[in-house]
Protein backbone atom coordinates (compact mmCIF):
# COMPACT_ATOMS: atom_id res chain seq x y z
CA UNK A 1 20.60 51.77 138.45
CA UNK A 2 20.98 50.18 135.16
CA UNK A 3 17.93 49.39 134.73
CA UNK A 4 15.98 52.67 136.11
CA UNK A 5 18.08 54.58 133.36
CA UNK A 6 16.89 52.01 130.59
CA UNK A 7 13.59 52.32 132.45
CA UNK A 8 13.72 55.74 132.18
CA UNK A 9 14.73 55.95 128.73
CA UNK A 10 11.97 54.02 127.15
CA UNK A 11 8.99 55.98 128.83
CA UNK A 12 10.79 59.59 128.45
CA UNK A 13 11.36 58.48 124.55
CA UNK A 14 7.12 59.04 124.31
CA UNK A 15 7.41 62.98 126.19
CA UNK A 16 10.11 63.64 123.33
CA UNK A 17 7.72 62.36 120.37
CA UNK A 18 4.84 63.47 121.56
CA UNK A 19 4.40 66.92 119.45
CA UNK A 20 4.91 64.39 116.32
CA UNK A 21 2.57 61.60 117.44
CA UNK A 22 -0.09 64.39 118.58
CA UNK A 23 0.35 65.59 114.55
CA UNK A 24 0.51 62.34 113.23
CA UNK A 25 -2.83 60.91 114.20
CA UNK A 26 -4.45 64.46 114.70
CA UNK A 27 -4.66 64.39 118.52
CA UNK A 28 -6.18 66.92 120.95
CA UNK A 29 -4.08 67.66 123.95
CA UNK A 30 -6.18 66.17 126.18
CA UNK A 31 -6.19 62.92 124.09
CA UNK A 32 -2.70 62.74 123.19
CA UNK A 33 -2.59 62.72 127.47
CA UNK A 34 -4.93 60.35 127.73
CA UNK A 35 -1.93 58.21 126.09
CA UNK A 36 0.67 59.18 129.03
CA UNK A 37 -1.84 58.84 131.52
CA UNK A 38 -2.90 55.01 130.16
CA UNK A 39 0.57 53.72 130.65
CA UNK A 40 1.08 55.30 134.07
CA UNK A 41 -2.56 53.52 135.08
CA UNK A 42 -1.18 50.16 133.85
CA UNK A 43 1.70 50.85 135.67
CA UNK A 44 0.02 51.02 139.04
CA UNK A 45 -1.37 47.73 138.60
CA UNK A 46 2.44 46.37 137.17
CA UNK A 47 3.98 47.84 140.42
CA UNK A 48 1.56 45.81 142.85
CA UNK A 49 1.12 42.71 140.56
CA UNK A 50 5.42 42.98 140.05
CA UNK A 51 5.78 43.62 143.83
CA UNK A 52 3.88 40.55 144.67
CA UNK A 53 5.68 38.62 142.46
CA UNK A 54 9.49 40.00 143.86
CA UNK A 55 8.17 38.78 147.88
CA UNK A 56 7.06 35.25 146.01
CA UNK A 57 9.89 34.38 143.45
CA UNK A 58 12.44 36.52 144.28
CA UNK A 59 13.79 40.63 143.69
CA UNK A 60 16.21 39.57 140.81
CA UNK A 61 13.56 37.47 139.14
CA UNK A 62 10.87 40.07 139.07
CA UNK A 63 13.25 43.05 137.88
CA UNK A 64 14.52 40.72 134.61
CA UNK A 65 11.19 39.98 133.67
CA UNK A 66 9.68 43.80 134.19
CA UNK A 67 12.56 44.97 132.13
CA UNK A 68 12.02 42.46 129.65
CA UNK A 69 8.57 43.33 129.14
CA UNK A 70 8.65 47.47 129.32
CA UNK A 71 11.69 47.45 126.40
CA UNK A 72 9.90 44.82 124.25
CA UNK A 73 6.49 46.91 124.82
CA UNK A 74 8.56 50.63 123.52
CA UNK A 75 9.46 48.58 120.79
CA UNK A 76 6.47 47.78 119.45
CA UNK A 77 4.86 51.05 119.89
CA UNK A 78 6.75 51.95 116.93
CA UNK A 79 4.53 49.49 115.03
CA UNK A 80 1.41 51.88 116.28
CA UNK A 81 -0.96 52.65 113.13
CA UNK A 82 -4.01 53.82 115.63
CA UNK A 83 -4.76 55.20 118.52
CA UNK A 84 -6.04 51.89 119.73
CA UNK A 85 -2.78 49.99 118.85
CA UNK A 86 -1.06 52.61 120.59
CA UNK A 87 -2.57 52.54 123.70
CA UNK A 88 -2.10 48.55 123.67
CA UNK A 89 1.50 49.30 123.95
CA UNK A 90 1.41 52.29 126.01
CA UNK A 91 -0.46 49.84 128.59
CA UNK A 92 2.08 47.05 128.91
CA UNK A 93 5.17 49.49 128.64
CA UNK A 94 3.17 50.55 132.09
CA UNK A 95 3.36 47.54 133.59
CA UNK A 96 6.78 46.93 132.78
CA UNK A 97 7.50 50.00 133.91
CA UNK A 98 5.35 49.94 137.25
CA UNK A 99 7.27 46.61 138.46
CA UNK A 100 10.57 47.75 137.30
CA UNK A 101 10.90 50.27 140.28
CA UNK A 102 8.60 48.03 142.89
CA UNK A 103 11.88 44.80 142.34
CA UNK A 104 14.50 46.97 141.66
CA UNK A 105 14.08 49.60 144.91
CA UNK A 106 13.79 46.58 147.50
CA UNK A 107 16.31 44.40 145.90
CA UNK A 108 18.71 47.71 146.52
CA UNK A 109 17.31 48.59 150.08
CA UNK A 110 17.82 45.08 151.41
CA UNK A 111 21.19 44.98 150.11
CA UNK A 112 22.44 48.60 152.15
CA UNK A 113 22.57 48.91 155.88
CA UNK A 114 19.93 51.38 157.29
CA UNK A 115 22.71 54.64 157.51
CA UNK A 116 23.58 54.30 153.87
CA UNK A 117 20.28 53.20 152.34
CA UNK A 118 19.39 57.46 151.63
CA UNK A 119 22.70 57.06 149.46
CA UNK A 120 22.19 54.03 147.42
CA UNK A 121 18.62 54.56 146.66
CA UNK A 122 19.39 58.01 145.72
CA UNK A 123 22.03 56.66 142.94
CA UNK A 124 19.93 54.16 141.84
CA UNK A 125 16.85 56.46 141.17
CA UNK A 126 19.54 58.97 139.71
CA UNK A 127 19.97 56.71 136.35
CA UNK A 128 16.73 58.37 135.55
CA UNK A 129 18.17 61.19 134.81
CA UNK A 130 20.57 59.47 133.02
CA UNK A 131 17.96 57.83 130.96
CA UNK A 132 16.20 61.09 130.81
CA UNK A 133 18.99 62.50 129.03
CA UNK A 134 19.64 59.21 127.02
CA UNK A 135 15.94 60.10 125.56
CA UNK A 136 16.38 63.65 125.06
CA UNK A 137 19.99 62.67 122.93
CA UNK A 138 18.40 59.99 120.95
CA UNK A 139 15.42 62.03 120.23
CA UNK A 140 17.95 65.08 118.93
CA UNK A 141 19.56 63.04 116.72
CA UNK A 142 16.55 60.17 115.42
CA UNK A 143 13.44 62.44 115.38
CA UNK A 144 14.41 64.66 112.68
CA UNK A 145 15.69 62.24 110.65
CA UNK A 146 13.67 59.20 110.57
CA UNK A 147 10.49 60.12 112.99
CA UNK A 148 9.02 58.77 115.83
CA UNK A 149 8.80 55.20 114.97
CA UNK A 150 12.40 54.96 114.63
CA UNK A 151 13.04 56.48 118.26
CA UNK A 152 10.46 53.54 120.08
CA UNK A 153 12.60 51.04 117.58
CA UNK A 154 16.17 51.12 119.55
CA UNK A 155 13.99 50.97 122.95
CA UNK A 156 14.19 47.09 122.78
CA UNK A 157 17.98 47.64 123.67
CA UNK A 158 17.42 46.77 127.50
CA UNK A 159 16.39 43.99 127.29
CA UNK A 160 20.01 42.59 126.44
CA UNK A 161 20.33 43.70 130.36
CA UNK A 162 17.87 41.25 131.76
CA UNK A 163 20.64 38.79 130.36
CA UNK A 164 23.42 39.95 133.03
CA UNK A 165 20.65 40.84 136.19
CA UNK A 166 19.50 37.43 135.99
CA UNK A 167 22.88 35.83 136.07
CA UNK A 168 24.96 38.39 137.92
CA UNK A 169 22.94 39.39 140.34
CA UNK A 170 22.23 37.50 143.84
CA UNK A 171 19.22 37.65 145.50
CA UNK A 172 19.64 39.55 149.23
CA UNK A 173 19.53 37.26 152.41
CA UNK A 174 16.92 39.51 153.85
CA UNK A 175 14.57 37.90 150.70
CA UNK A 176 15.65 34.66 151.34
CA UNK A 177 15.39 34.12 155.46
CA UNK A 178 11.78 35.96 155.43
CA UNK A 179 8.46 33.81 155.39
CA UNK A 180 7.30 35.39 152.35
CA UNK A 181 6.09 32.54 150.79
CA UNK A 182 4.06 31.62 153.49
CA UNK A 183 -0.01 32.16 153.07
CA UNK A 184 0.25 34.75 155.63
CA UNK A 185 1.18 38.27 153.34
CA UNK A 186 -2.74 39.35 153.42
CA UNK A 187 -3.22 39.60 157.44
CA UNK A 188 0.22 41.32 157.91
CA UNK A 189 -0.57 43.97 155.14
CA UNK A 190 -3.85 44.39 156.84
CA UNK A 191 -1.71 44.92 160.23
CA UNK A 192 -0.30 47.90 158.27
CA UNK A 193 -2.92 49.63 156.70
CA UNK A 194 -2.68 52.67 159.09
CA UNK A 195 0.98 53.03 157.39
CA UNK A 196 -0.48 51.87 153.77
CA UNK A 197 -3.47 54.62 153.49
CA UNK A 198 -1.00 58.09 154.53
CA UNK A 199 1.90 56.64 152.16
CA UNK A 200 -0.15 55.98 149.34
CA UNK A 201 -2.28 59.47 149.39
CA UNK A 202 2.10 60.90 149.66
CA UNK A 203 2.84 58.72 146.61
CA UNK A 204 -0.46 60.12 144.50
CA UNK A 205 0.58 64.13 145.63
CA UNK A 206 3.73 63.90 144.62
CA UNK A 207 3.59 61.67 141.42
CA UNK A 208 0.63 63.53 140.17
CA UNK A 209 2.88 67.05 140.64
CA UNK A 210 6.01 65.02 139.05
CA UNK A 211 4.02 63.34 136.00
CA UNK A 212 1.89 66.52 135.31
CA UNK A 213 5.23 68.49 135.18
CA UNK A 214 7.64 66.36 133.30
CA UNK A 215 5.08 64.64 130.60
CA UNK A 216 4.25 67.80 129.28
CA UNK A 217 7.97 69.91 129.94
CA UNK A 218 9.28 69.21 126.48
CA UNK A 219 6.31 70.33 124.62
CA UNK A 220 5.95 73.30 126.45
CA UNK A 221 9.20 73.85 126.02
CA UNK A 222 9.06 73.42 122.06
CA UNK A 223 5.23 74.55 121.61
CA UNK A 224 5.06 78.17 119.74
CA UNK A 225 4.46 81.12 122.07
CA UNK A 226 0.97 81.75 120.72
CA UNK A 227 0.43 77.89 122.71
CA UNK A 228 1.43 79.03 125.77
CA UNK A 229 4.79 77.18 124.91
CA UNK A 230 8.50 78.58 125.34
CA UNK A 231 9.00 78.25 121.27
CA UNK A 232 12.08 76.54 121.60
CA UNK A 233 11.49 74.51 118.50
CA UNK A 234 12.84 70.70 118.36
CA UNK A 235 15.87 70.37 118.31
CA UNK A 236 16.27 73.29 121.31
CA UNK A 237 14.28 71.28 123.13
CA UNK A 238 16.42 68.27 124.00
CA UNK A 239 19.65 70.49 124.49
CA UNK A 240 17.26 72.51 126.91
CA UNK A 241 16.17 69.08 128.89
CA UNK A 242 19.47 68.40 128.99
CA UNK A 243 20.80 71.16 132.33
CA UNK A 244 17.10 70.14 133.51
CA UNK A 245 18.43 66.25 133.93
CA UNK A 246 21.65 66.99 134.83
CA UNK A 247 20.07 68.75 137.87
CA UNK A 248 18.03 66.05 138.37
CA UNK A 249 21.00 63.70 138.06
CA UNK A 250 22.75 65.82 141.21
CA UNK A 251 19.11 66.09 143.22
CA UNK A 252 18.78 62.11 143.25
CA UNK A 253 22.04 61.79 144.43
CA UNK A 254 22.09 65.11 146.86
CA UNK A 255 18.95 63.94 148.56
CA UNK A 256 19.93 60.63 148.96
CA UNK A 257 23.55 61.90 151.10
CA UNK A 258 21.28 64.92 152.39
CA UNK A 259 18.46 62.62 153.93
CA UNK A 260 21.08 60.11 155.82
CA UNK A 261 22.21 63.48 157.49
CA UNK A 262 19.65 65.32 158.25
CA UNK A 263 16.75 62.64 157.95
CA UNK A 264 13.82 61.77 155.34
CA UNK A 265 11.32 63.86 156.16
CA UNK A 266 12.91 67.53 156.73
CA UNK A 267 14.83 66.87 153.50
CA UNK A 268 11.71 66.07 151.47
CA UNK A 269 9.79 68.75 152.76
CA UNK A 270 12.43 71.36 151.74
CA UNK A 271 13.01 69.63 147.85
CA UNK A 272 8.66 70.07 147.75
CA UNK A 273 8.49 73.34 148.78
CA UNK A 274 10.90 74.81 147.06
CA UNK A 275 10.18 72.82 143.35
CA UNK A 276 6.41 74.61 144.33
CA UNK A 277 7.99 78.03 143.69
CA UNK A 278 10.08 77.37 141.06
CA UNK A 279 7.33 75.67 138.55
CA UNK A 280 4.91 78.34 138.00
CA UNK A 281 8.07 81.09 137.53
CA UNK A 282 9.95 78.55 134.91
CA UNK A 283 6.23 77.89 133.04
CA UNK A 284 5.21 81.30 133.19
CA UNK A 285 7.33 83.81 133.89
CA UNK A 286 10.24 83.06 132.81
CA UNK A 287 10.29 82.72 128.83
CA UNK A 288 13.22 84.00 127.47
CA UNK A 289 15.40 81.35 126.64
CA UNK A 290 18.42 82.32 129.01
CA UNK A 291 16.19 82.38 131.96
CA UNK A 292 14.47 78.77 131.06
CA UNK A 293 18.76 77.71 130.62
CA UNK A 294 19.41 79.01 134.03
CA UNK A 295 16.48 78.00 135.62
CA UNK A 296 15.98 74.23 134.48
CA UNK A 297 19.07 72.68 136.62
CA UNK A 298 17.21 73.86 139.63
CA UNK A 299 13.93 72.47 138.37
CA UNK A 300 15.80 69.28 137.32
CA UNK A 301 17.11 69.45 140.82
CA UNK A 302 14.22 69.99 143.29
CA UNK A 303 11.42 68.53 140.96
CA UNK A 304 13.30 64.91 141.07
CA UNK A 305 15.52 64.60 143.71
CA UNK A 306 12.94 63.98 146.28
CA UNK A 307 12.05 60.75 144.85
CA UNK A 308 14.74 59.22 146.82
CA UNK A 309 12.66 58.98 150.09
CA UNK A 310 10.29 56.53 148.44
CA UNK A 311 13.12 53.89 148.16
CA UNK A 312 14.23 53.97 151.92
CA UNK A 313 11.08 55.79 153.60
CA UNK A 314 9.01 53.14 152.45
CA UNK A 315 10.83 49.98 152.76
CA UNK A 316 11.19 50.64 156.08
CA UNK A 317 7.74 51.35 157.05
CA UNK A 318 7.00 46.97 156.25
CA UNK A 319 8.68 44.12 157.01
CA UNK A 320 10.57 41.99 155.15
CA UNK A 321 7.80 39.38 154.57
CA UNK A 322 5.78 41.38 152.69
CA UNK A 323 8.03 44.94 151.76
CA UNK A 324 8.11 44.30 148.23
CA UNK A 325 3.90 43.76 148.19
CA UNK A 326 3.10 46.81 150.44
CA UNK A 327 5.74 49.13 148.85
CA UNK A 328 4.16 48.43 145.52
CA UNK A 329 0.67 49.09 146.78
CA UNK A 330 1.71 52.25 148.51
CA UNK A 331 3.57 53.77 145.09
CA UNK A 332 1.51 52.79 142.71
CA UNK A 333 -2.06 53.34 144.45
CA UNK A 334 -0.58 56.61 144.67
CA UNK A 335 0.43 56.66 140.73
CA UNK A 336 -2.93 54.99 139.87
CA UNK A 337 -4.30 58.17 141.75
CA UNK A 338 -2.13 60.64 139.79
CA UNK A 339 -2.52 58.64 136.37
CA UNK A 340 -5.02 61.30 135.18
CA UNK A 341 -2.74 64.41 135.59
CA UNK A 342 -1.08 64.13 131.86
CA UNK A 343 -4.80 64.74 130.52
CA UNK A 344 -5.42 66.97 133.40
CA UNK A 345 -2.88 69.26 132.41
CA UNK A 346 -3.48 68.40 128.43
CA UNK A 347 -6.83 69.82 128.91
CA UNK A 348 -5.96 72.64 130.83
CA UNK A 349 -3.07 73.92 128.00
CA UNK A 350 -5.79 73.71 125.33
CA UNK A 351 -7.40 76.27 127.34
CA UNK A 352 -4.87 78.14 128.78
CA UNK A 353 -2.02 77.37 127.29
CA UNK A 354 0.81 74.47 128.44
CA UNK A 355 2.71 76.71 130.37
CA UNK A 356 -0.01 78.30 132.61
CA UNK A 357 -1.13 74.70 132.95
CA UNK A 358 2.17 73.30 134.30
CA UNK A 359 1.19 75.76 137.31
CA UNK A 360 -1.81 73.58 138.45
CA UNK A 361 1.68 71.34 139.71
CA UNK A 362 3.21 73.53 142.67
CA UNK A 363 -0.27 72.96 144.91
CA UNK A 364 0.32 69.31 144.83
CA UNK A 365 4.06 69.61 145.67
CA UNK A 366 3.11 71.71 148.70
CA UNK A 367 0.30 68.95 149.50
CA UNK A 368 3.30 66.23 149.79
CA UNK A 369 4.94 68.17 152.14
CA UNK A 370 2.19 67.84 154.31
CA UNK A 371 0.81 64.42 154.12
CA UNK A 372 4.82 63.25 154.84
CA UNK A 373 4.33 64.15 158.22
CA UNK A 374 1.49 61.68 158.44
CA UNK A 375 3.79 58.97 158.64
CA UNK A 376 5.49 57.14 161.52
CA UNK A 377 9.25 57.06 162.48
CA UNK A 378 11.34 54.49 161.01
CA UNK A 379 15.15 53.19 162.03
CA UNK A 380 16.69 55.74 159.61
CA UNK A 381 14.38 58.17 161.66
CA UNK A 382 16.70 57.03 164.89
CA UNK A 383 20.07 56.64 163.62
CA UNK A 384 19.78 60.43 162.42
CA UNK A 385 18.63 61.45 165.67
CA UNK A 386 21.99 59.81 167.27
């Protein structure tokens, strides 16, 4: 959980500075998400190469050195002085970032029995929220005073935490009684590829929805009116993120309790479909600044909360052997699919303005709702049937 929220922290940092970098080096908006959608593309690739890595040297070992890398990478994006530079550390900040969740998620599942793993994967993913709201502090307070490249500066604080994981943290027995060193991992993920294809087209829906929403959210929210944006202004901004993440902090956690009841799937369908309606009302019809305070707890709520299947739903879709490898495929094929919706939706605002483009969003939340049905039962699947 530690290490999400850190996680978290360091990439939401960019969403917060991202009117001031966009200004700084003259950006279109398609260009300036170009940027976001660069690091999410590198993190696909970190999330499988990471995820490889966790099955062959261990869950602990593979989240200290992902951490490691994605705080020393925010860093030195505050040494930027071009776009190319930039993008540079935008692209190993992904990888980081990408094998951060692929370690961390199966070193947590294979620690929890199967009735309680909705739970503990659901407070783990909820220190993004917590990181979320880390960012959005930070940025109130360091933005306006010393710029952008003093917010990336304090992101090399996490790495301190690798310190403690690698020490204090044992690796789980399920990790340590598999065969997953053995030359075998290639035929058995080829054994699941019926369960690899549906997961990973899930992963790209949602993730394309999530990053197209939440990249661009605090610009819209401080862009002028005459941009399509709320005209919150800067400093607005981050106090109006901060009921958005606190919703988000209860939806992580909600789901997570919700799903062990009531199962993965219904639960996830529900957080989708209703995060569908709520996105084109918050970016376009709701403007005054009362209605975008009430409404951004539930859109914290329902547009994050249903990340807490990917955890559970698809750690138990593999076995141990290769769960690390196939979970990482699955998630970040999927965010390798969605890495284009930051510039997607950039190019879309400059035409239509960032709010009317958040609404291209709520189609590929109700697409997720479908394509979770594609997928086969698992044990937590049982036990809630009991």
């Amino acid at each position: 959980m530690a290490g999400w929220l850190l996680d978290g922290m360091d990439v939401m940092l960019f969403t917060f500075a991202l009117n001031a970098i966009r200004a700084e080096f003259g950006l279109s908006g398609a260009a300036v998400g170009s940027l976001a959608s660069v690091s999410l593309l590198a993190s696909a690739g970190g999330g499988i190469l990471f995820g490889y890595l966790a099955d062959r040297y261990g869950r602990v070992r593979a989240l200290s050195w992902s951490i490691l890398l994605y705080s020393v990478s925010t860093a030195l994006t505050a040494t930027a002085r071009s776009l190319p530079e930039m993008m540079l550390w935008r692209v190993l900040l992904g990888i980081g970032l990408g094998g951060e969740w692929s370690a961390g998620a199966v070193l947590v599942v294979e620690t929890w029995p199967p009735r309680h793993r909705g739970k503990a994967i659901g407070i783990m993913q909820s220190g993004w929220a917590l990181g979320y709201l880390a960012a959005a502090v930070l940025a109130a307070f360091i933005l306006p005073a010393w710029g952008w490249r003093a917010l990336f500066a304090v992101g090399i604080a996490p790495a301190l935490l690798t310190l403690w994981i690698r020490h204090g943290v044992p690796e789980p027995d399920a990790w340590a009684q598999t065969t997953a060193r053995s030359p075998h991992r290639a035929r058995e993920l080829a054994a699941c590829l019926d369960r690899l294809v549906p997961a990973s087209a899930l992963a790209a829906s949602v993730l394309f929805a999530y990053w197209g929403l939440f990249t661009w959210l605090p610009a819209y929210l401080g862009a002028a009116r005459l941009a399509g944006g709320a005209g919150l202004g800067l400093v607005r901004t981050s106090a109006w993120m901060v009921p958005v993440e606190l919703g988000a902090f209860a939806g992580y956690v909600s789901f997570g309790f919700l799903a062990d009841r009531f199962g993965r799937k219904p639960v996830f369908i529900v957080f989708v479909a209703v995060a569908s309606v709520l996105v084109p009302v918050y970016g376009g019809m709701a403007r005054s600044r009362m209605w975008l305070l009430a409404l951004g707890p539930l859109v914290g709520f329902f547009g994050h909360g249903y990340f807490s299947v990917f955890g559970a739903l698809l750690a138990e879709l593999f076995p141990a052997a290769i769960r690390a490898t196939a979970q990482g495929i699955c998630y970040n094929v999927g965010r390798a699919l969605s890495a284009v919706a930051p510039a997607v939706i950039g190019a879309l605002a400059d035409r239509v303005g960032i709010g009317g483009a958040l609404s291209l969003t709520s189609g590929f939340f109700l697409s997720a709702a479908g394509l979770i049905l594609l997928l086969p039962a698992t044990q937590s699947d049982t036990l809630t049937a009991r």
